[in-house]
Every structure is written in structure tokens, then in C-alpha cells.
Protein backbone atom coordinates (compact mmCIF):
# COMPACT_ATOMS: atom_id res chain seq x y z
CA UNK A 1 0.12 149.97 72.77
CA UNK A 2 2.43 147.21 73.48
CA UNK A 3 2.12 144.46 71.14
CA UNK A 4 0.25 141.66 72.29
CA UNK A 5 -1.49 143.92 74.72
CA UNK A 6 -4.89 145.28 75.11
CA UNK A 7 -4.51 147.98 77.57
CA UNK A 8 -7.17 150.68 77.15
CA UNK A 9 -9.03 148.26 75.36
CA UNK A 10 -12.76 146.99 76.14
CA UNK A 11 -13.70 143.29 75.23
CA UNK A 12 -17.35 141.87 74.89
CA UNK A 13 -17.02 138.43 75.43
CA UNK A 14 -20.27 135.81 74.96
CA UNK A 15 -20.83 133.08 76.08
CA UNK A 16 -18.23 133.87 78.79
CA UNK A 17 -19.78 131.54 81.67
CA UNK A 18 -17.85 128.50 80.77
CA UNK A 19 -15.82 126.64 78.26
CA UNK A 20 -14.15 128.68 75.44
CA UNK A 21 -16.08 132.03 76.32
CA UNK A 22 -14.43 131.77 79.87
CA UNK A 23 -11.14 131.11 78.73
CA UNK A 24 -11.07 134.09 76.35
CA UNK A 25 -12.49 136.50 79.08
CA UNK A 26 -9.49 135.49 81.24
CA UNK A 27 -7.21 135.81 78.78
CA UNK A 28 -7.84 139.17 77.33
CA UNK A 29 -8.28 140.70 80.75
CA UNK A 30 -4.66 139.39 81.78
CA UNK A 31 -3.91 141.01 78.01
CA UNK A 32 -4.97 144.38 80.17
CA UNK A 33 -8.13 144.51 78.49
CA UNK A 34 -11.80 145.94 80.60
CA UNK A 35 -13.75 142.82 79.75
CA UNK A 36 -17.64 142.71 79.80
CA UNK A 37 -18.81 138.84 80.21
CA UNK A 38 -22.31 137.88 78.95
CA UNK A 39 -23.79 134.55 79.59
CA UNK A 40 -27.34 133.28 80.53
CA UNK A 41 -26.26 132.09 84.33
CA UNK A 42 -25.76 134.82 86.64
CA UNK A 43 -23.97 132.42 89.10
CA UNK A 44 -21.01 131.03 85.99
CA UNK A 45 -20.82 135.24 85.37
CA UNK A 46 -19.74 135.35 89.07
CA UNK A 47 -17.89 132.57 89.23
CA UNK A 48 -15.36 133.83 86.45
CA UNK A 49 -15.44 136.86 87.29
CA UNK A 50 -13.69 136.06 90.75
CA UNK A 51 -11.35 134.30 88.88
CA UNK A 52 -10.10 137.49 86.70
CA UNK A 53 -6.71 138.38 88.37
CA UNK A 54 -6.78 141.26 91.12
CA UNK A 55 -6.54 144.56 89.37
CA UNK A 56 -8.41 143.75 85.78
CA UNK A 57 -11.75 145.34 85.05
CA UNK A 58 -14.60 143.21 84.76
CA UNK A 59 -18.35 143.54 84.37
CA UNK A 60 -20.96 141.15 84.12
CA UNK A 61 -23.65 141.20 82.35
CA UNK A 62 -26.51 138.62 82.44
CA UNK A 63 -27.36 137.93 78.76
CA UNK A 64 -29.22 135.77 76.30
CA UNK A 65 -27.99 136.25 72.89
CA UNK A 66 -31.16 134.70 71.48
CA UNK A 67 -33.29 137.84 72.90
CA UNK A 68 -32.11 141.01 70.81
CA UNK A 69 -33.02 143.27 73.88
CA UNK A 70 -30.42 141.16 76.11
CA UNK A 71 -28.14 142.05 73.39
CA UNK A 72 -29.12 145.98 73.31
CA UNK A 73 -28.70 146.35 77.57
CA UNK A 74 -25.36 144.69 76.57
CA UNK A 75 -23.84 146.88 74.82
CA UNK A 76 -25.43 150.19 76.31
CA UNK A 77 -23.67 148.27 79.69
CA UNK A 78 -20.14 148.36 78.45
CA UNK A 79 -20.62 151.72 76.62
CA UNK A 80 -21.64 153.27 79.96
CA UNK A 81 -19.56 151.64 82.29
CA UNK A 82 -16.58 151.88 80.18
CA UNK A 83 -16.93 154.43 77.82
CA UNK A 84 -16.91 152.50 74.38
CA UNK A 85 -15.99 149.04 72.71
CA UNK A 86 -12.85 147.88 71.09
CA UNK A 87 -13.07 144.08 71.05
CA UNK A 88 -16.39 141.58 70.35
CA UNK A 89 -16.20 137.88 70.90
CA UNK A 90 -19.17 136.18 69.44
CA UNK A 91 -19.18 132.96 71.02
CA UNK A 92 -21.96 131.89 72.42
CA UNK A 93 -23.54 128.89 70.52
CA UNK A 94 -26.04 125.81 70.78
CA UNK A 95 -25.67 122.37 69.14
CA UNK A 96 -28.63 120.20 69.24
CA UNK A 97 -28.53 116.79 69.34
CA UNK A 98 -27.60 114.76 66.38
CA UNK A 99 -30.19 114.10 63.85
CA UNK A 100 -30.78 114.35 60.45
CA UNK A 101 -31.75 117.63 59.10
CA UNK A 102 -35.68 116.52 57.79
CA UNK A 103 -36.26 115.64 61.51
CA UNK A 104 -35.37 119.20 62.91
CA UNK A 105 -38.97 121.18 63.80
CA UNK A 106 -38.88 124.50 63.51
CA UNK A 107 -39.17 125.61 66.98
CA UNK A 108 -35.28 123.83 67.11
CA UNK A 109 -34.13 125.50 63.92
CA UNK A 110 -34.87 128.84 64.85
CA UNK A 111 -33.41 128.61 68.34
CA UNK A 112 -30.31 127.09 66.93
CA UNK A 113 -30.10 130.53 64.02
CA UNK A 114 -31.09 132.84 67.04
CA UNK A 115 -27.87 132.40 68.53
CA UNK A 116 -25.62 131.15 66.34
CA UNK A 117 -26.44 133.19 63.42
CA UNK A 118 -28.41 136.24 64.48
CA UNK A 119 -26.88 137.34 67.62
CA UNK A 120 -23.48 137.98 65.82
CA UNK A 121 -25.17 139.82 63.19
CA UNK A 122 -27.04 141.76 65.37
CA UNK A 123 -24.37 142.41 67.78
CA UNK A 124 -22.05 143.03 65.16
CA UNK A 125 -24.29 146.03 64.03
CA UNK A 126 -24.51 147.09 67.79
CA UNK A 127 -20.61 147.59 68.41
CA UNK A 128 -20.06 149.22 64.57
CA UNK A 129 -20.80 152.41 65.24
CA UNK A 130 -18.64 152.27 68.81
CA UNK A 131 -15.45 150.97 67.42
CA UNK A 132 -15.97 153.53 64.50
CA UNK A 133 -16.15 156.15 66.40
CA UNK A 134 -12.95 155.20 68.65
CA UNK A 135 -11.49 154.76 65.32
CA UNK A 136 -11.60 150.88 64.77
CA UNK A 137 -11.81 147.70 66.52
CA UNK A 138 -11.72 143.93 66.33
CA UNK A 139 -14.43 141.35 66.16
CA UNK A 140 -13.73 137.41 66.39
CA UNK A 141 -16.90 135.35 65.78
CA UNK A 142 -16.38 131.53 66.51
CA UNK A 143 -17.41 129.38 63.65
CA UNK A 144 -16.65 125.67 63.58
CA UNK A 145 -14.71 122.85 61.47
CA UNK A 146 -18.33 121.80 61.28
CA UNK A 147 -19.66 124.80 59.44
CA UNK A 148 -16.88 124.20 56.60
CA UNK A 149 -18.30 120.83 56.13
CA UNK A 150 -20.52 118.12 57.07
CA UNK A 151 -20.73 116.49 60.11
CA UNK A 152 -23.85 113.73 59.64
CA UNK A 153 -26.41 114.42 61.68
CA UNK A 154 -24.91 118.22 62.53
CA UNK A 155 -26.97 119.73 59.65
CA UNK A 156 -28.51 121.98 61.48
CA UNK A 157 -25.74 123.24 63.51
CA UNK A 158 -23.42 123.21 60.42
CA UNK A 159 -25.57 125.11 58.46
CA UNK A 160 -26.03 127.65 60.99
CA UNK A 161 -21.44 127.75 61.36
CA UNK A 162 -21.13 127.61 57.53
CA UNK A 163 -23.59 131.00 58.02
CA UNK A 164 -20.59 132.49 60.34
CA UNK A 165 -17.82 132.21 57.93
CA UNK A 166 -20.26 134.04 55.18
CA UNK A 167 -20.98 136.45 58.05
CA UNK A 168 -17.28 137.17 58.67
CA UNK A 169 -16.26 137.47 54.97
CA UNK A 170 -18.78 140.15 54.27
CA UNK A 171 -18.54 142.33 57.94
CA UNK A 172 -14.70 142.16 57.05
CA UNK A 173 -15.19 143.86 53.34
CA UNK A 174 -18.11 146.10 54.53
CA UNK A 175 -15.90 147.41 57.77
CA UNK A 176 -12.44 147.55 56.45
CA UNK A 177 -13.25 151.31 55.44
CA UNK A 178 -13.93 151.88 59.28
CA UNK A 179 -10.68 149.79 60.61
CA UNK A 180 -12.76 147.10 61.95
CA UNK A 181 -10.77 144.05 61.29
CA UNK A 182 -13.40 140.73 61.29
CA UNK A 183 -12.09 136.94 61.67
CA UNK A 184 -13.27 133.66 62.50
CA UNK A 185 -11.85 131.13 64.14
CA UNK A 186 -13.06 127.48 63.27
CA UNK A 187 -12.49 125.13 66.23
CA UNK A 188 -12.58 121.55 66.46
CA UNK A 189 -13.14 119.19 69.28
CA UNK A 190 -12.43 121.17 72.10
CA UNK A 191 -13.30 119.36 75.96
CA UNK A 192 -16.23 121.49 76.39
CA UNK A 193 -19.34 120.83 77.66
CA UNK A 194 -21.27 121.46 74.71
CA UNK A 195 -18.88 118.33 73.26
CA UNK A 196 -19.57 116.15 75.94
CA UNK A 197 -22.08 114.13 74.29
CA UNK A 198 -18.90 113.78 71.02
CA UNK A 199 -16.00 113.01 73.46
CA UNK A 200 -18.36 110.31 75.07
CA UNK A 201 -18.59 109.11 71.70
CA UNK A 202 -15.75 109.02 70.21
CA UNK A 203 -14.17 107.25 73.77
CA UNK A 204 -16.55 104.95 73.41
CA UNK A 205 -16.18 103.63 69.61
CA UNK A 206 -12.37 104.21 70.03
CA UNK A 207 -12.25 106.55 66.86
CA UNK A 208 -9.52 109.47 67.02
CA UNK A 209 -10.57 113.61 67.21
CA UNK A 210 -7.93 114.07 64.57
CA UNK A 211 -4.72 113.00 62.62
CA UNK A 212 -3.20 114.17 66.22
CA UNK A 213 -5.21 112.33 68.34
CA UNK A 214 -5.58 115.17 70.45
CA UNK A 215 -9.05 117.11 72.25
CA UNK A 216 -8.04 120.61 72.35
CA UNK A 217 -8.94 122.69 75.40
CA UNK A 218 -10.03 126.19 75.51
CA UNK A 219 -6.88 127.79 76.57
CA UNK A 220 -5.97 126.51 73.16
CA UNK A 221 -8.59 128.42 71.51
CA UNK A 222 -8.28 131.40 74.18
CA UNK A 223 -4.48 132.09 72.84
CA UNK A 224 -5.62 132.65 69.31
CA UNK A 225 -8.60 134.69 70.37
CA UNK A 226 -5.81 137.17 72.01
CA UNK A 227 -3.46 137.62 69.04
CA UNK A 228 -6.31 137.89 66.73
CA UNK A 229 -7.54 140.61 69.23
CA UNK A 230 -3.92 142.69 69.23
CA UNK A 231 -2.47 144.44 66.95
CA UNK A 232 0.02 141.35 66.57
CA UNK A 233 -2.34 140.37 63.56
CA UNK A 234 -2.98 144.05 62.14
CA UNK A 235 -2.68 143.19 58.56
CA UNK A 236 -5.06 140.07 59.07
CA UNK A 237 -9.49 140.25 58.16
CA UNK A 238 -12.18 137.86 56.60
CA UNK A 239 -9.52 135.09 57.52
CA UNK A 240 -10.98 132.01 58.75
CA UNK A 241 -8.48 130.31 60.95
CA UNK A 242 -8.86 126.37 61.58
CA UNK A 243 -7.64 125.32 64.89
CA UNK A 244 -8.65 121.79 64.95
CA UNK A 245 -5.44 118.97 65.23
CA UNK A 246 -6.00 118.53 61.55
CA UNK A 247 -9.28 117.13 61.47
CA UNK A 248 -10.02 118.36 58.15
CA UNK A 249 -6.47 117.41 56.20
């Protein structure tokens, strides 16, 4: 394979209606990867999937990563449409609104570890045995600056980000033996709409992202996601890779 390709290759990307999900799908399948899109909104699926250039596979799958049956059909969908799994993006996430961690209920604490915590695990576990059995793979699962420390009134979200890196540390040792390379990627502001509610913020109290000054977008993110993805970063797992202007220097 080419370096910096993924021809042959089958992504998972979730999360893939919008925002840094979208930008990855797009980007692998220009890499020459198949790419399977999951997202809650059948109508963002469609939309991006339009947008994947004329002759890349695509299949959509409507999915919510908080339901571990969603997360099942997934998977069975890619292995029978395309025959296996090389690739998992784990990027669908949820950030609450800011509030300090005694006035979270429970009903919000368990939605937020549904899908930012146990749908990676649990999708993680799905894809093992198909990227053994095609001899290896590659799975990215997208942590934040804000789960390697803490934003006030993030607790909640942090906590469940800080649970990612741990997540991607032990896959990594556990899968190494199967050639199943697992990194993170830690991201910080990015123009999303999940930081809509921060970029209003920090506009409106004048305070800077960064030492950079600078809102990263998801093509920024979507780059990374590739090379991490190729074989162009074979000799790299259990890394956690920052990509945030410097906002934690």
C-alpha cells in the first residue's frame, strides 16, 4: 500500500454527521479508504455522504453510540457490506453544559459515560476480532485537552476524556500482540458545534483559545486522523497526541 494511502482499507467513522467526524470521513475516503459513517441524523449521514468524491465507497449507517445494539448492526453493516474492518474512529461525544460536578444528576452522568466512555470500549471489542483476523488494524479514539486536565465546570466531561486516554493506553498494550495499533488524539478548541457555546464565550470576554490565538477547524484534526490511520505512523501506539495551539504549554 502506498504510504499515506488507505486503499483496500475499511474505516468506521462516528460521529460522522458533522464537525470533526465529517471531516475525517472525507478525508480517509479521498485516502481510498470504504468508509462506513455512523451518526444519530439520517439526513447529516446523507448529506456527507453526497459530499464523498465520485468513485469512493461509502455507507451509512444510522447509529447511536449510547445504545450498544446501534453499535452491534454497525459493525455487522460494514462486515457485510464490505467484508471486514481495518480502521475505527471513535468520535462521537457529548459535553453538557458547564457546571460543577456535585450538580450533575445521574441521568446526565450516565448519558455523558454512554458515549464518551462506553461506546469506544464496546466498539473497540466489536472491531478486535475483525482487524485480527485481517491481520491488524488501527483505532483512533478522540480524547480531549480537557480530559488531561481540568476545565472548571467540565468535570463531568473531563472525567469521562481523562477515561479515553486510560482506554487507549491499555487497548494499545492488550492489542499490540494482534497488530492493532491504538492512539488518541486530544483536541482543543476546534469551531464545532459542540464548542459553540465556548467560542461564544471566549468572543465575548475577549480571552484567547491558546498561546496562538487560533480556533482550529476540523480539517485540522481530519489530517492527523489520516496519518495516524496509514502506515505513515507504523511504529506509533498508546500515544496521545495534543493538537490544541498550545493551550496546555
Amino acid at each position: 500500500m502506498t504510504e499515506g494511502r488507505l486503499d483496500g482499507k475499511v474505516a468506521i467513522v462516528t460521529g460522522a454527521g458533522r464537525g470533526i467526524g465529517a471531516a475525517c470521513a472525507l478525508e480517509l475516503a479521498r485516502a481510498g479508504a470504504s468508509v462506513v459513517l455512523a451518526a444519530r441524523s439520517a439526513d447529516e449521514l446523507e448529506h456527507v455522504g453526497r459530499s464523498i468524491a465520485s468513485g469512493a465507497r461509502a455507507l451509512a449507517v444510522r447509529t447511536d453510540v449510547s445504545k450498544t445494539p446501534d453499535l452491534e448492526h454497525l459493525v455487522d453493516s460494514a462486515v457485510k457490506e464490505f467484508g471486514g474492518v481495518d480502521v475505527l474512529i471513535n468520535n462521537a461525544g457529548v459535553m453538557p453544559a458547564a457546571k460543577q460536578i456535585y450538580k450533575v444528576d445521574l441521568e446526565e452522568w450516565e448519558r455523558v459515560m454512554a458515549v464518551n466512555v462506553r461506546a469506544p470500549w464496546y466498539l473497540g471489542n466489536l472491531v478486535h476480532r475483525h482487524m485480527k483476523s485481517r491481520g491488524g488494524g488501527v483505532v483512533i479514539n478522540v480524547a480531549s485537552t480537557s480530559g488531561l486536565h481540568h476545565d472548571i465546570g467540565l468535570g463531568v466531561y473531563s472525567i469521562s476524556k481523562a477515561a479515553v486516554v486510560m482506554l487507549t493506553n491499555v487497548q494499545a498494550k492488550e492489542w499490540a500482540r494482534d497488530r492493532i495499533r491504538v492512539n488518541a488524539i486530544a483536541p482543543g478548541v476546534v469551531r464545532t458545534e459542540l464548542a459553540t457555546d465556548l467560542l461564544q464565550y471566549l468572543e465575548t470576554h475577549g480571552e484567547k483559545p491558546n498561546p496562538m490565538n487560533m480556533v482550529g477547524e476540523p480539517d485540522d484534526i481530519s489530517r492527523l486522523v489520516r496519518y495516524l490511520a496509514t502506515d505513515e505512523s507504523r511504529y506509533m501506539t498508546g500515544s496521545v497526541i495534543r493538537i490544541d495551539g498550545g493551550e496546555l504549554l
